[in-house]
N, C-alpha and C. Protein backbone atom coordinates (compact mmCIF):
# COMPACT_ATOMS: atom_id res chain seq x y z
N UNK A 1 96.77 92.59 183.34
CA UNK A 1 97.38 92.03 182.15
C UNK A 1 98.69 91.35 182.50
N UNK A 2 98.94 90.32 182.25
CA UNK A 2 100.17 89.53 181.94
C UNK A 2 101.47 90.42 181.43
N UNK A 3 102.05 90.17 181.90
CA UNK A 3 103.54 90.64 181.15
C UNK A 3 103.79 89.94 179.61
N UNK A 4 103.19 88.95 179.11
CA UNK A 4 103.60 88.78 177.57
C UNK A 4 102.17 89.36 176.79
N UNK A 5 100.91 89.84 177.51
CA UNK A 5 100.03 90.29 176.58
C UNK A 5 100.04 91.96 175.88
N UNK A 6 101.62 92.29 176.01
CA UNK A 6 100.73 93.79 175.63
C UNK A 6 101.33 93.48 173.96
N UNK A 7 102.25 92.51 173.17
CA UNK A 7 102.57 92.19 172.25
C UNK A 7 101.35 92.20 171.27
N UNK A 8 100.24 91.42 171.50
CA UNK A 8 98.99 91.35 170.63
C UNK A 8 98.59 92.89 170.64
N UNK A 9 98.43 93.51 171.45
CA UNK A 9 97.27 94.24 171.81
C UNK A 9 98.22 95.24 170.92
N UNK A 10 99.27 95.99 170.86
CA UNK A 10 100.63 96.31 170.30
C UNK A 10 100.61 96.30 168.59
N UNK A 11 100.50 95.19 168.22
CA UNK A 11 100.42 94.29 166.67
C UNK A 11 99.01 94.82 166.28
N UNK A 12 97.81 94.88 167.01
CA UNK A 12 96.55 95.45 166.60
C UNK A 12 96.49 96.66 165.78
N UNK A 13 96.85 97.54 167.07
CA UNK A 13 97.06 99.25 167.24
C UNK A 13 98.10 99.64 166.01
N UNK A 14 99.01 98.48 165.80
CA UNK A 14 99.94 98.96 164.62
C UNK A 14 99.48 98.69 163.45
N UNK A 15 98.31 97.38 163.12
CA UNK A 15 97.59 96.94 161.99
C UNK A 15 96.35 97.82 161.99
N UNK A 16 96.02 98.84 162.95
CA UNK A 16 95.00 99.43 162.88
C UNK A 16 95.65 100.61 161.42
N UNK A 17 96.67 101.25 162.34
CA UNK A 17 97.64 102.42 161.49
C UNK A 17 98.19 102.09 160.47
N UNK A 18 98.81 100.81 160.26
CA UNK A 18 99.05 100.54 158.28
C UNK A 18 97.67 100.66 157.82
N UNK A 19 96.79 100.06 158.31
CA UNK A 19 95.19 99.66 157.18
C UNK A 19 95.31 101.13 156.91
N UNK A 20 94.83 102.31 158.32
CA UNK A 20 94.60 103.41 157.80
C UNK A 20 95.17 104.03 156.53
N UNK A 21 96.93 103.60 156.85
CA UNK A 21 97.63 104.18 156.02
C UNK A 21 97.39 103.67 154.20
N UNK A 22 97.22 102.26 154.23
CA UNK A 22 96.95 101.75 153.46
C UNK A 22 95.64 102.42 152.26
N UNK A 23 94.53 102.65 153.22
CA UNK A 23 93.22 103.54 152.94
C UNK A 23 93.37 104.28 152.26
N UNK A 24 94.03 105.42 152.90
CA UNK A 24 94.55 106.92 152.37
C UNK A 24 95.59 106.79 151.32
N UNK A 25 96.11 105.44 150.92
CA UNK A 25 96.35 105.63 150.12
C UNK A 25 95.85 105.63 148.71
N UNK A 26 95.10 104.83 148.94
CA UNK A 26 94.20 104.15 147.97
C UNK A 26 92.34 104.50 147.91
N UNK A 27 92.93 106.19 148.04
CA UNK A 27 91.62 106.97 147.70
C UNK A 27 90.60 107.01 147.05
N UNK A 28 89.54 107.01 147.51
CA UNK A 28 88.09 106.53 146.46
C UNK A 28 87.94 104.90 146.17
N UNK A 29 88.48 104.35 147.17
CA UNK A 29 88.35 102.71 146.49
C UNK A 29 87.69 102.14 147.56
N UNK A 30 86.91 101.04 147.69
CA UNK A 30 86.23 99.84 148.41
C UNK A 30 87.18 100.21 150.04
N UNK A 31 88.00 100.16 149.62
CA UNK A 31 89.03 99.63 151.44
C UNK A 31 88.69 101.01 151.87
N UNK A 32 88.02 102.21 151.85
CA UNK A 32 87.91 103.27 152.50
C UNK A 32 86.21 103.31 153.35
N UNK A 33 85.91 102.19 152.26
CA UNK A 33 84.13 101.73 153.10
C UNK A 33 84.12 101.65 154.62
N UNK A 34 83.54 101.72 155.37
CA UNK A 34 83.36 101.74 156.99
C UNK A 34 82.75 102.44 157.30
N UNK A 35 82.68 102.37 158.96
CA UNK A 35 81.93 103.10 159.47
C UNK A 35 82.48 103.68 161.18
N UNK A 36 81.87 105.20 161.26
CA UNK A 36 82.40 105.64 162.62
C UNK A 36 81.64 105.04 163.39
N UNK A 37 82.09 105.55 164.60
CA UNK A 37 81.03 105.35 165.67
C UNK A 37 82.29 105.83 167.25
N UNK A 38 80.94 106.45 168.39
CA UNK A 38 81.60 107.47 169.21
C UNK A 38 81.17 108.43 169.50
N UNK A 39 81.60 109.30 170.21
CA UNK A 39 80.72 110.50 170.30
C UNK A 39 81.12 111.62 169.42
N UNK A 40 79.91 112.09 169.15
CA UNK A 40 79.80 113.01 168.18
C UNK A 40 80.50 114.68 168.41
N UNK A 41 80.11 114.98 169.57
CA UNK A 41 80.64 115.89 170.11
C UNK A 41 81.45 115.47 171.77
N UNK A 42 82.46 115.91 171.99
CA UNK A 42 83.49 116.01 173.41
C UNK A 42 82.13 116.22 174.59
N UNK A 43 82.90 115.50 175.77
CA UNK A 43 81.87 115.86 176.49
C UNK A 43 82.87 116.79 177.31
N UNK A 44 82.51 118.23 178.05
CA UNK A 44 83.45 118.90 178.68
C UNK A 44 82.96 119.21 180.08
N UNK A 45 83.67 118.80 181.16
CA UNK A 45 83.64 119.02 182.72
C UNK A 45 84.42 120.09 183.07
N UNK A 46 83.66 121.28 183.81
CA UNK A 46 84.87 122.64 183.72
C UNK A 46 84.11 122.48 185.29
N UNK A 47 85.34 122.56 185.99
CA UNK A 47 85.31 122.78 187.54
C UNK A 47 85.62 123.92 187.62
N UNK A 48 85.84 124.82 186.80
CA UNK A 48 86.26 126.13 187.82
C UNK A 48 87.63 126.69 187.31
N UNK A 49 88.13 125.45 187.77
CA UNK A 49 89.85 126.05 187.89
C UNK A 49 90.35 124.73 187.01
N UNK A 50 89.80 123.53 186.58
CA UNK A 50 90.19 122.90 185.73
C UNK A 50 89.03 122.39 184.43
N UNK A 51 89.04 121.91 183.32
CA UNK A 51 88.66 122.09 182.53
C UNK A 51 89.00 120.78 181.66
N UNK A 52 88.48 119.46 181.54
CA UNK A 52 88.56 118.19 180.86
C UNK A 52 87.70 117.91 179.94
N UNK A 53 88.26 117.68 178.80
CA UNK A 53 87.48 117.72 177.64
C UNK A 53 87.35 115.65 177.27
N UNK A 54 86.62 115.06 176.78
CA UNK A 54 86.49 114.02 176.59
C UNK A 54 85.63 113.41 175.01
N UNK A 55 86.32 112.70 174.47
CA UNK A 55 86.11 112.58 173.51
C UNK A 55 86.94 111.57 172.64
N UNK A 56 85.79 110.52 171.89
CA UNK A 56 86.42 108.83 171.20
C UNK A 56 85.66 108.99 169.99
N UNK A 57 86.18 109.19 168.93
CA UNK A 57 85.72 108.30 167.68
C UNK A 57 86.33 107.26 166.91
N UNK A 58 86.03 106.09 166.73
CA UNK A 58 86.80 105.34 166.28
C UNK A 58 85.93 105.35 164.58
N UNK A 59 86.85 105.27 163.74
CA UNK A 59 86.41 104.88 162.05
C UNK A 59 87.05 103.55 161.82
N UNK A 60 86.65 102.88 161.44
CA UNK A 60 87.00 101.52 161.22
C UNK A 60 86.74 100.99 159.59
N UNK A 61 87.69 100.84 158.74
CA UNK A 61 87.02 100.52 157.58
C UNK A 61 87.78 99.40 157.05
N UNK A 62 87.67 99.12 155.83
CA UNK A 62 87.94 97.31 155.34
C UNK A 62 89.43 97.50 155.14
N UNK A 63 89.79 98.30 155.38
CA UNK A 63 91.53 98.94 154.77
C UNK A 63 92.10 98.33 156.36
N UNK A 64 91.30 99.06 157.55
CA UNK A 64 92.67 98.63 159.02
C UNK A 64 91.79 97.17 159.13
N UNK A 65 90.66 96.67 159.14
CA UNK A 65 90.65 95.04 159.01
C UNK A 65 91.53 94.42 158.23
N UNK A 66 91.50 94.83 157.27
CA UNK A 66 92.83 93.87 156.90
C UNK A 66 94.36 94.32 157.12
N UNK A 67 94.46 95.53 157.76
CA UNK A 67 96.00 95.41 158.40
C UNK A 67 95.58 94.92 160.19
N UNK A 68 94.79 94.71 160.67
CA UNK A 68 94.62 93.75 161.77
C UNK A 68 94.80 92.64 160.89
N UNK A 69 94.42 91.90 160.32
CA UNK A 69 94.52 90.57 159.69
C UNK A 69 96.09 90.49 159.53
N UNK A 70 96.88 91.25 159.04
CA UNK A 70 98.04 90.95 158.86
C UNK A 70 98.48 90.95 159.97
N UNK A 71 98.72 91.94 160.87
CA UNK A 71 99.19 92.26 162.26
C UNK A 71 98.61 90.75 163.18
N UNK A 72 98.02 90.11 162.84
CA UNK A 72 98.02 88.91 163.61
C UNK A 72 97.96 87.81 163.16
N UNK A 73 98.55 87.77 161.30
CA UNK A 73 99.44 86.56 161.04
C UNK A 73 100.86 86.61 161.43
N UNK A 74 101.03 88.17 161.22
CA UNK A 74 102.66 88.24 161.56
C UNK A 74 102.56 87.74 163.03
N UNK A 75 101.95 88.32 163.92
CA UNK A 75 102.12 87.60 165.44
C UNK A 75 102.44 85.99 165.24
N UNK A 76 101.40 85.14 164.66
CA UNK A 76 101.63 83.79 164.86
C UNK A 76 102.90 83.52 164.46
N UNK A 77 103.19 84.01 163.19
CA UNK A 77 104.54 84.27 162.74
C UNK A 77 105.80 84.09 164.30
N UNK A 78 105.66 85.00 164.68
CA UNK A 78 106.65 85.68 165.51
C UNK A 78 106.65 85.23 167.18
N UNK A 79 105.61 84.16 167.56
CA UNK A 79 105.08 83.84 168.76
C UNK A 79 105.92 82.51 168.51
């Protein structure tokens, strides 16, 4: 990666967390629609003497699409 790309990637991850926030706020409504996807259960590697647990679900719903949408007008904004 470039030294000026972690800005986008940055603006995403933060439009991911308003949408969420956005969501939860606005309980029982359309912007909470989505869908998971990931593993269902951790996958776990126990060597013995160490013990790594692994595990991704991402939920994605119309609430953090549109705080990505914002998070990368503000970029053009700000670029």
């Amino acid at each position: 990666m470039r030294k000026g790309n972690w800005l986008p990637v940055l603006l995403v991850l933060i439009g991911f967390v308003v949408g969420r926030f956005i969501g939860s706020y606005f309980e029982g409504t359309f912007l909470n629609y989505g869908q998971s996807f990931g593993l269902s259960s951790p996958i776990i590697l126990d060597l013995g003497f160490f013990v790594l647990t692994f595990g991704l679900t991402i939920h994605i719903t119309i609430a953090s699409v549109i705080g990505v949408v914002i998070a990368l007008v503000v970029y053009r904004f700000i670029r």
